[in-house]
PDB file of N, CA and C in Angstrom:
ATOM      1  N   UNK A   1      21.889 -25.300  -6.454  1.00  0.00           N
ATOM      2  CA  UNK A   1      20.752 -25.621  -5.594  1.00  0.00           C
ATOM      3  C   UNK A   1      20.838 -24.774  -4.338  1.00  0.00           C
ATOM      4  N   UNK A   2      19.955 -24.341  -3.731  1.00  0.00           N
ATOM      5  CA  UNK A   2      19.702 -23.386  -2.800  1.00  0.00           C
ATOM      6  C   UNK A   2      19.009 -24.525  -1.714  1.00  0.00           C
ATOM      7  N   UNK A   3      19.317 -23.531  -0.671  1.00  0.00           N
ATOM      8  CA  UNK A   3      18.522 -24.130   0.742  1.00  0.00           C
ATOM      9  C   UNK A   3      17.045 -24.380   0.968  1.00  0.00           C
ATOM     10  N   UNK A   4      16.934 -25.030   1.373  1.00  0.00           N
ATOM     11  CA  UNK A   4      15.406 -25.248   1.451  1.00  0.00           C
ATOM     12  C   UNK A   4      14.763 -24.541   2.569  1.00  0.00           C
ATOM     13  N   UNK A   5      13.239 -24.294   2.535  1.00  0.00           N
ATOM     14  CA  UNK A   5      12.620 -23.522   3.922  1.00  0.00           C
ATOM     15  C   UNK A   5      10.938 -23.885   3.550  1.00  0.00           C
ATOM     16  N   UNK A   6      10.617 -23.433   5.055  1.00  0.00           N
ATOM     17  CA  UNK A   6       9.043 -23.549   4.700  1.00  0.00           C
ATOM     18  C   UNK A   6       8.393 -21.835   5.242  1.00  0.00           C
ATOM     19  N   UNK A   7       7.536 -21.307   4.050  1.00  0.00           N
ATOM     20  CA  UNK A   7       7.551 -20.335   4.460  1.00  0.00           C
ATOM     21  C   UNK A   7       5.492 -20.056   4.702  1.00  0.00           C
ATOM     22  N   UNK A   8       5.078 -19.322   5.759  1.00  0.00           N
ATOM     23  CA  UNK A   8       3.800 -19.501   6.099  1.00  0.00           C
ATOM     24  C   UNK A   8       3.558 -17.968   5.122  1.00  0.00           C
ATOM     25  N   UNK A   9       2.364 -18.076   3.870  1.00  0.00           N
ATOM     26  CA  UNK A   9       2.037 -16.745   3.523  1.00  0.00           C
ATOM     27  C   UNK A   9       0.720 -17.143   3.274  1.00  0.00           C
ATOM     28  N   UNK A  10       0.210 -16.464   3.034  1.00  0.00           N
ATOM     29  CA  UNK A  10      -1.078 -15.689   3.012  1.00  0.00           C
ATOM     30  C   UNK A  10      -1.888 -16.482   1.870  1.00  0.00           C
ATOM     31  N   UNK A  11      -3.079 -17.229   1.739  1.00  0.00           N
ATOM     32  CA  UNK A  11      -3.819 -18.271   1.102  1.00  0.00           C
ATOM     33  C   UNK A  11      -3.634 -16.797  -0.692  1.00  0.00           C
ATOM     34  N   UNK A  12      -3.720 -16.076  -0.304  1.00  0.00           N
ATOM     35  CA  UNK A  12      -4.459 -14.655  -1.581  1.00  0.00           C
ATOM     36  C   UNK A  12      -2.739 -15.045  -2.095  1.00  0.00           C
ATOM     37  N   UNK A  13      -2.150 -14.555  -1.343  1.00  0.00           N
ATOM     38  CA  UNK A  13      -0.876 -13.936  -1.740  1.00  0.00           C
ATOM     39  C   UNK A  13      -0.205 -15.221  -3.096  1.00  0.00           C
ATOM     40  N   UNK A  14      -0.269 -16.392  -2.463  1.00  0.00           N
ATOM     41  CA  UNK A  14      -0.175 -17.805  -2.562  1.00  0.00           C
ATOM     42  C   UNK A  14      -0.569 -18.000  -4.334  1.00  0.00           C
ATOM     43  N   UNK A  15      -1.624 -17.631  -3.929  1.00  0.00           N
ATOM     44  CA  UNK A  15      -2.314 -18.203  -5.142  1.00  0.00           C
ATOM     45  C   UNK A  15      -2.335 -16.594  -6.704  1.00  0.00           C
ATOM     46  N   UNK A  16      -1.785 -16.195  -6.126  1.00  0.00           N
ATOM     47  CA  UNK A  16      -1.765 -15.117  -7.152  1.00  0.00           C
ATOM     48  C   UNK A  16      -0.549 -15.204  -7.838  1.00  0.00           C
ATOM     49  N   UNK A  17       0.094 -15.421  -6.816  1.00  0.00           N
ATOM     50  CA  UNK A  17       1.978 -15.776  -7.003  1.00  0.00           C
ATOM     51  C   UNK A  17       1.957 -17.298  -8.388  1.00  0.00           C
ATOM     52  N   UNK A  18       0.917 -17.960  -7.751  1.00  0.00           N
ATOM     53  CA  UNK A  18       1.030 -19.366  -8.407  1.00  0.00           C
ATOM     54  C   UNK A  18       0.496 -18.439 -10.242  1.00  0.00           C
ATOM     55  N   UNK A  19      -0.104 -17.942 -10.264  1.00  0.00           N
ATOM     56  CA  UNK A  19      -1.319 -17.765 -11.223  1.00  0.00           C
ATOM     57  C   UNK A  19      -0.187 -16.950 -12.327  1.00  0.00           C
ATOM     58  N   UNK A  20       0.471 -16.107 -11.716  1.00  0.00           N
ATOM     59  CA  UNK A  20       1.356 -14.896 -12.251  1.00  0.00           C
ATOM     60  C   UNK A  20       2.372 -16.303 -12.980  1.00  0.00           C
ATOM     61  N   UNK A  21       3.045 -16.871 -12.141  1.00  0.00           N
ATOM     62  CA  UNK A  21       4.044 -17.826 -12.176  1.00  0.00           C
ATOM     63  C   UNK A  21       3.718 -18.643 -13.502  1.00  0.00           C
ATOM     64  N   UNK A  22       2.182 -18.947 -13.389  1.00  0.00           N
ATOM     65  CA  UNK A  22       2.009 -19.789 -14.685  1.00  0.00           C
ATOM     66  C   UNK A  22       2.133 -19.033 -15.941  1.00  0.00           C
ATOM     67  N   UNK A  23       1.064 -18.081 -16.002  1.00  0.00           N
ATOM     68  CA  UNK A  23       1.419 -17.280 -16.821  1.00  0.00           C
ATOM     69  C   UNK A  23       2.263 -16.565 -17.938  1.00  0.00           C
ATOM     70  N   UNK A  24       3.481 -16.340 -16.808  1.00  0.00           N
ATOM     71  CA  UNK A  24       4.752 -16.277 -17.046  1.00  0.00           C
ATOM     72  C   UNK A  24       5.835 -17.220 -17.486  1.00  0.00           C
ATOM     73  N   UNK A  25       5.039 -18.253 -17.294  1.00  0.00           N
ATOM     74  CA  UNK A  25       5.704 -19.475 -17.513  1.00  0.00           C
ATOM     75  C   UNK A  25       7.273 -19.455 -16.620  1.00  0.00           C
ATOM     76  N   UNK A  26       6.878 -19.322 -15.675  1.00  0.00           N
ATOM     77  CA  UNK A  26       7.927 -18.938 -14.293  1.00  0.00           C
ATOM     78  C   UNK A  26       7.548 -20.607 -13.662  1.00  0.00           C
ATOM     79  N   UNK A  27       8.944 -20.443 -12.472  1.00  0.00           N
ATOM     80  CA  UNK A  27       8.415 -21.543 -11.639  1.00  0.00           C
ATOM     81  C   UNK A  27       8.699 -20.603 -10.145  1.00  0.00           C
ATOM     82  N   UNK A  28       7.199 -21.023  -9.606  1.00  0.00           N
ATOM     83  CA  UNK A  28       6.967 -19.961  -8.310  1.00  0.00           C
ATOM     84  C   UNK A  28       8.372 -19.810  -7.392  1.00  0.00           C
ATOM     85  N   UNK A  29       9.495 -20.643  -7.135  1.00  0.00           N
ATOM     86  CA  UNK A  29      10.703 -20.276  -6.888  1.00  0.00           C
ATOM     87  C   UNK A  29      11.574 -18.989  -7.371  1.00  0.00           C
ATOM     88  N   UNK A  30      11.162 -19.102  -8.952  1.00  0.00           N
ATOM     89  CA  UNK A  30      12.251 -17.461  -9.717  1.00  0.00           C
ATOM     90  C   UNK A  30      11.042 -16.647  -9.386  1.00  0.00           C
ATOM     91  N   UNK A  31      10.238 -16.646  -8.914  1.00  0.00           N
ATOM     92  CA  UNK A  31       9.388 -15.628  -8.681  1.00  0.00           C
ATOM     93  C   UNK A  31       9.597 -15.266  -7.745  1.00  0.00           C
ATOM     94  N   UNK A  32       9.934 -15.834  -6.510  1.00  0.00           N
ATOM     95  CA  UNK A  32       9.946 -15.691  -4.818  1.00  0.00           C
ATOM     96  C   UNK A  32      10.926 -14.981  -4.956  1.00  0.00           C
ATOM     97  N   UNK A  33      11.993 -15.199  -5.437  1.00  0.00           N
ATOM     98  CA  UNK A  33      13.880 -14.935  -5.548  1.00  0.00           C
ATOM     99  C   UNK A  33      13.305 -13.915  -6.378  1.00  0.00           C
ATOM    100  N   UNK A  34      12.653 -13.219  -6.901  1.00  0.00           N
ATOM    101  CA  UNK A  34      13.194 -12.708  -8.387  1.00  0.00           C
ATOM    102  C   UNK A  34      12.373 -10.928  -6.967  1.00  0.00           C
ATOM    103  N   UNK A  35      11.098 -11.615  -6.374  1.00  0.00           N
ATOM    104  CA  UNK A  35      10.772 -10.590  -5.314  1.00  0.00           C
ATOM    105  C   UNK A  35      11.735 -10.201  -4.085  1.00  0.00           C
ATOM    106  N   UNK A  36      12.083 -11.498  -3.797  1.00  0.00           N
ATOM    107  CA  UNK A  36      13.435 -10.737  -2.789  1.00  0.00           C
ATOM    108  C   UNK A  36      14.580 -10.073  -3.236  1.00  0.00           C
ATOM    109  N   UNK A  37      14.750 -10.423  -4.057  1.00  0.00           N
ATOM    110  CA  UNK A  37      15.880  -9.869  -4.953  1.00  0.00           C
ATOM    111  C   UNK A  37      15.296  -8.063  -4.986  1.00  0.00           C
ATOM    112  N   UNK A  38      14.237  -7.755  -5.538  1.00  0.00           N
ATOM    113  CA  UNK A  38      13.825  -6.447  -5.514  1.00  0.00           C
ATOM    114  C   UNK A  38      13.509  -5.793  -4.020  1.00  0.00           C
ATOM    115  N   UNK A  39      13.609  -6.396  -3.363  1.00  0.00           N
ATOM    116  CA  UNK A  39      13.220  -5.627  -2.085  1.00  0.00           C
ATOM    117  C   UNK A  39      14.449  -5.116  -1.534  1.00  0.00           C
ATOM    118  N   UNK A  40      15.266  -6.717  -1.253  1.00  0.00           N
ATOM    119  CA  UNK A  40      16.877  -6.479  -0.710  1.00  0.00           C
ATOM    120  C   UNK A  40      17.333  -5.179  -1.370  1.00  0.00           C
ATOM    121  N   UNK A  41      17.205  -4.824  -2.910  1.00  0.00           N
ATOM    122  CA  UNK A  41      18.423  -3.894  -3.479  1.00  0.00           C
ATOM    123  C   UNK A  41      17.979  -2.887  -2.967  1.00  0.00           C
ATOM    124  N   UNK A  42      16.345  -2.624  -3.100  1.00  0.00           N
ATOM    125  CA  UNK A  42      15.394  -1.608  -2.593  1.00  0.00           C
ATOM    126  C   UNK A  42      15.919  -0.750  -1.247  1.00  0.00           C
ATOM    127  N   UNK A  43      16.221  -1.454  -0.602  1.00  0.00           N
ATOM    128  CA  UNK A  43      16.208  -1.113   1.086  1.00  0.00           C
ATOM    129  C   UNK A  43      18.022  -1.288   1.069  1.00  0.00           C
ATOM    130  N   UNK A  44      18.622  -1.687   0.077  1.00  0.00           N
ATOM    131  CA  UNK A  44      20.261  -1.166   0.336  1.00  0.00           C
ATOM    132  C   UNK A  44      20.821  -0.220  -0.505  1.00  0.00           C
ATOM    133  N   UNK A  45      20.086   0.319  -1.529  1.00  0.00           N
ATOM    134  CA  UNK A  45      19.990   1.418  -2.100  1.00  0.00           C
ATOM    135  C   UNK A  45      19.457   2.503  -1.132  1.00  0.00           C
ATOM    136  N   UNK A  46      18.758   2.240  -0.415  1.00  0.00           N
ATOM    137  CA  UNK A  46      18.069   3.606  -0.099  1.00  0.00           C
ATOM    138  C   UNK A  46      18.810   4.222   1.681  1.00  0.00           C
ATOM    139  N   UNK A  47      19.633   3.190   1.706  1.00  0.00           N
ATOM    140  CA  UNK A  47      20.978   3.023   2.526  1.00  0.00           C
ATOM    141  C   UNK A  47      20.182   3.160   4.031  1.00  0.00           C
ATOM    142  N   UNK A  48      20.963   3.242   5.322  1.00  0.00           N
ATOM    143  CA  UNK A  48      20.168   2.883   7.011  1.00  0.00           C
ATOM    144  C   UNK A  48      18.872   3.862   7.238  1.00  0.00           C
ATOM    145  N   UNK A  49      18.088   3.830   8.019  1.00  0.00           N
ATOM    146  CA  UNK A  49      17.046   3.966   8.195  1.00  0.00           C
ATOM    147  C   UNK A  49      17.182   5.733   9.034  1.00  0.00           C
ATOM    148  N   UNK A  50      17.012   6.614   8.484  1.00  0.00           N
ATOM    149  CA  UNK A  50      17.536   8.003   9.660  1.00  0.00           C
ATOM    150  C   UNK A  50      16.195   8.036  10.647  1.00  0.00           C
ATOM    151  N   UNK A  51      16.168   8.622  11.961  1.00  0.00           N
ATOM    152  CA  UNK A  51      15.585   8.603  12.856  1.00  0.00           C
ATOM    153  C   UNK A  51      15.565  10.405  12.791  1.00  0.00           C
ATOM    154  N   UNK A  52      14.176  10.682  12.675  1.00  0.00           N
ATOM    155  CA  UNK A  52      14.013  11.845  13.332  1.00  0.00           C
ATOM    156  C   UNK A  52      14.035  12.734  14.326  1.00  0.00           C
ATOM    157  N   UNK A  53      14.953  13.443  14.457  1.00  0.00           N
ATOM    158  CA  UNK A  53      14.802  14.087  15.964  1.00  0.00           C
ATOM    159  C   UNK A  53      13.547  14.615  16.509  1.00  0.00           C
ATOM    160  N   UNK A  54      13.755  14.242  17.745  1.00  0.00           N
ATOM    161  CA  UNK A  54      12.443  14.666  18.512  1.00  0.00           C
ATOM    162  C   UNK A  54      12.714  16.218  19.156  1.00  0.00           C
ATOM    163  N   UNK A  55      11.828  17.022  18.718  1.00  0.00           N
ATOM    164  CA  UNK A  55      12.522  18.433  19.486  1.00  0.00           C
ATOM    165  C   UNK A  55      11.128  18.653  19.750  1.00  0.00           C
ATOM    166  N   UNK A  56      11.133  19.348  21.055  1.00  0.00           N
ATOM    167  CA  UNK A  56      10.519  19.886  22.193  1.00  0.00           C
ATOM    168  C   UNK A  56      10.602  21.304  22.171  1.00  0.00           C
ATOM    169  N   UNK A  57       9.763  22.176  22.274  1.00  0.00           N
ATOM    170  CA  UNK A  57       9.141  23.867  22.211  1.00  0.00           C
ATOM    171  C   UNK A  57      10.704  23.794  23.641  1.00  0.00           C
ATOM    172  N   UNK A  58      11.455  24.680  23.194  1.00  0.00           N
ATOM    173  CA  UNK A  58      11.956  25.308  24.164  1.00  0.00           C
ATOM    174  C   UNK A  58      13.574  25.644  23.817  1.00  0.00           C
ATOM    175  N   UNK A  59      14.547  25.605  24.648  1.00  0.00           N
ATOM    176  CA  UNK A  59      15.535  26.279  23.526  1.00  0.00           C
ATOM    177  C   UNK A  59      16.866  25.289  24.246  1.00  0.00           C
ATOM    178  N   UNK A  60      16.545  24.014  24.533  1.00  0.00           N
ATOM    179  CA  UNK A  60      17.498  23.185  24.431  1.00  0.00           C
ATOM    180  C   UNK A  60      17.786  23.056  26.574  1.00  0.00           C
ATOM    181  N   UNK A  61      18.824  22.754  26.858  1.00  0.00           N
ATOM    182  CA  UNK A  61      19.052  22.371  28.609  1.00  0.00           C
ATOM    183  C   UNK A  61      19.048  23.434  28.748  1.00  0.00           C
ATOM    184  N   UNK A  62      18.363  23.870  30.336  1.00  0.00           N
ATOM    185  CA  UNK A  62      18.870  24.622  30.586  1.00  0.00           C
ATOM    186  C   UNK A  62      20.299  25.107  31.449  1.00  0.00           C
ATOM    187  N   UNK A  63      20.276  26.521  31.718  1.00  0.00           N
ATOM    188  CA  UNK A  63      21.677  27.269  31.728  1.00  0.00           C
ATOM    189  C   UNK A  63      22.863  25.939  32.755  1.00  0.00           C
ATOM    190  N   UNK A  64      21.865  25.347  33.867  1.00  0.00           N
ATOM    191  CA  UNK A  64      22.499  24.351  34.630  1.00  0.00           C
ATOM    192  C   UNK A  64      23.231  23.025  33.692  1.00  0.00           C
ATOM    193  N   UNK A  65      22.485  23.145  33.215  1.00  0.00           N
ATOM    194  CA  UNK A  65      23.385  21.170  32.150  1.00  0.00           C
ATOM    195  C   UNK A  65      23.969  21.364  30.925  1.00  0.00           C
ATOM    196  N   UNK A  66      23.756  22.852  30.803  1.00  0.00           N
ATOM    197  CA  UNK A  66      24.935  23.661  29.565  1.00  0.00           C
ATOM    198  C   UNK A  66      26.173  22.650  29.474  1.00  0.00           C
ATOM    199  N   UNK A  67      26.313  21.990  28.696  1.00  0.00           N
ATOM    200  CA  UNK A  67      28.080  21.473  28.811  1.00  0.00           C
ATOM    201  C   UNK A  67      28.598  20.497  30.323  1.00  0.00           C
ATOM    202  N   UNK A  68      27.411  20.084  30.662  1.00  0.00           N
ATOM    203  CA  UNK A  68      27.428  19.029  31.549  1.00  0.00           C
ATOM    204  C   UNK A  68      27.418  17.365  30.969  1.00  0.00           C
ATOM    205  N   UNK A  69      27.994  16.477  31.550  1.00  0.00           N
ATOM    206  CA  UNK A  69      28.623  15.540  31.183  1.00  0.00           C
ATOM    207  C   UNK A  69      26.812  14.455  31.500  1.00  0.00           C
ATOM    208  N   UNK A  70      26.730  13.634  31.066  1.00  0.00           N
ATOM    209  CA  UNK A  70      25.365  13.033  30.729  1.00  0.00           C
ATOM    210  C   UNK A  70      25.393  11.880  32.123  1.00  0.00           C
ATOM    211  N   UNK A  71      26.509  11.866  33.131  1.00  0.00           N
ATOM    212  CA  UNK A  71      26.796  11.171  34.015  1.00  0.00           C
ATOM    213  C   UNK A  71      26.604  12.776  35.319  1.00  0.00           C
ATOM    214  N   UNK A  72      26.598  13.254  34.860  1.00  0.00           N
ATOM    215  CA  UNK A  72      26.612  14.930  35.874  1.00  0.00           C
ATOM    216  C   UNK A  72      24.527  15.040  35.614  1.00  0.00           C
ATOM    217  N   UNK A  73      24.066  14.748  34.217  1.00  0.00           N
ATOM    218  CA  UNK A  73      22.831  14.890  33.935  1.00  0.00           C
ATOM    219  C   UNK A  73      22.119  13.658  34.918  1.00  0.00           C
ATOM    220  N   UNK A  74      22.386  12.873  34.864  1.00  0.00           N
ATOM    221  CA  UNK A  74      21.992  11.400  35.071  1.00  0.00           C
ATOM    222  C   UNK A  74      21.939  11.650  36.637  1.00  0.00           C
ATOM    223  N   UNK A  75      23.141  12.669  37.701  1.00  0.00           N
ATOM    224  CA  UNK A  75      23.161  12.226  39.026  1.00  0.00           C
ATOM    225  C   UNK A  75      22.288  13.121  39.361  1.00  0.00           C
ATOM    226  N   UNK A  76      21.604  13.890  38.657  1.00  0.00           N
ATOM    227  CA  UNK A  76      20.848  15.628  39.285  1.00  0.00           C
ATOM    228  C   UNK A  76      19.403  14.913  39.175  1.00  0.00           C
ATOM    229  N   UNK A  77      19.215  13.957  38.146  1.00  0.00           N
ATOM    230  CA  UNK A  77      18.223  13.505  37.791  1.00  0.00           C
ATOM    231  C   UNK A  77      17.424  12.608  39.214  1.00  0.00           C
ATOM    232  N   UNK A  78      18.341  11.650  39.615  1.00  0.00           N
ATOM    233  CA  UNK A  78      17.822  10.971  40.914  1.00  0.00           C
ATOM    234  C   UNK A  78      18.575  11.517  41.931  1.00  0.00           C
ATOM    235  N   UNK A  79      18.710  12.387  42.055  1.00  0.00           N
ATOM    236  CA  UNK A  79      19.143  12.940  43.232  1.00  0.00           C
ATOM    237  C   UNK A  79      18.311  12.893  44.314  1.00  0.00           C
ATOM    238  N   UNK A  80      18.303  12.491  45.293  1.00  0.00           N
ATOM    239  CA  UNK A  80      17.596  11.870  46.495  1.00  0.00           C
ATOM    240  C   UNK A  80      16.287  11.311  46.274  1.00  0.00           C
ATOM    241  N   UNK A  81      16.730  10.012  45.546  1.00  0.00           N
ATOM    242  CA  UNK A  81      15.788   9.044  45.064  1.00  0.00           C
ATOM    243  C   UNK A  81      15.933   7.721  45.209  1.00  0.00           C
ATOM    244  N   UNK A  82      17.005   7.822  45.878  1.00  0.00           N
ATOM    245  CA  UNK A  82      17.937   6.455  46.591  1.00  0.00           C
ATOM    246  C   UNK A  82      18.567   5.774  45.064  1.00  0.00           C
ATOM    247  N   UNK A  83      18.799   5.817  44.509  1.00  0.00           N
ATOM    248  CA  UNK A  83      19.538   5.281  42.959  1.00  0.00           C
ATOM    249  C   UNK A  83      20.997   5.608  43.043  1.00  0.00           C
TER     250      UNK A  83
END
């Protein structure tokens, strides 16, 4: 036996789920489980999410923050800005 929950979906979604379920001669529970089940493997198969770098027309810091420490970047940044 599994945990119980109440879950708010969609009147369409609901009733299609029910319709499939009969059909199938399912009970709308192995149906719910049988959809999470495909999503979960879905999205841990296809392993963390990569983030695209954002690059900007130009050819990276310039010659000043070459190999400058991001605490050296950070103080040039508010430099007489009261911060």
């Amino acid at each position: 036996m599994g945990m119980k929950t109440t879950l708010d979906i969609s009147d369409n979604l609901l009733r299609r789920a029910k319709e499939l379920a009969r059909k199938e001669n399912l009970t709308l529970r192995s149906l719910v489980e049988g959809g999470l089940e495909l999503v979960l493997k879905a999205r841990e198969e296809r392993g963390p999410h990569k983030v695209k770098p954002v690059v900007f027309r130009g050819k990276g810091l310039s010659e000043q923050f070459r190999g400058a420490s991001w605490a050296e970047i950070r103080r040039a940044v508010y430099e007489g800005q009261g911060a």
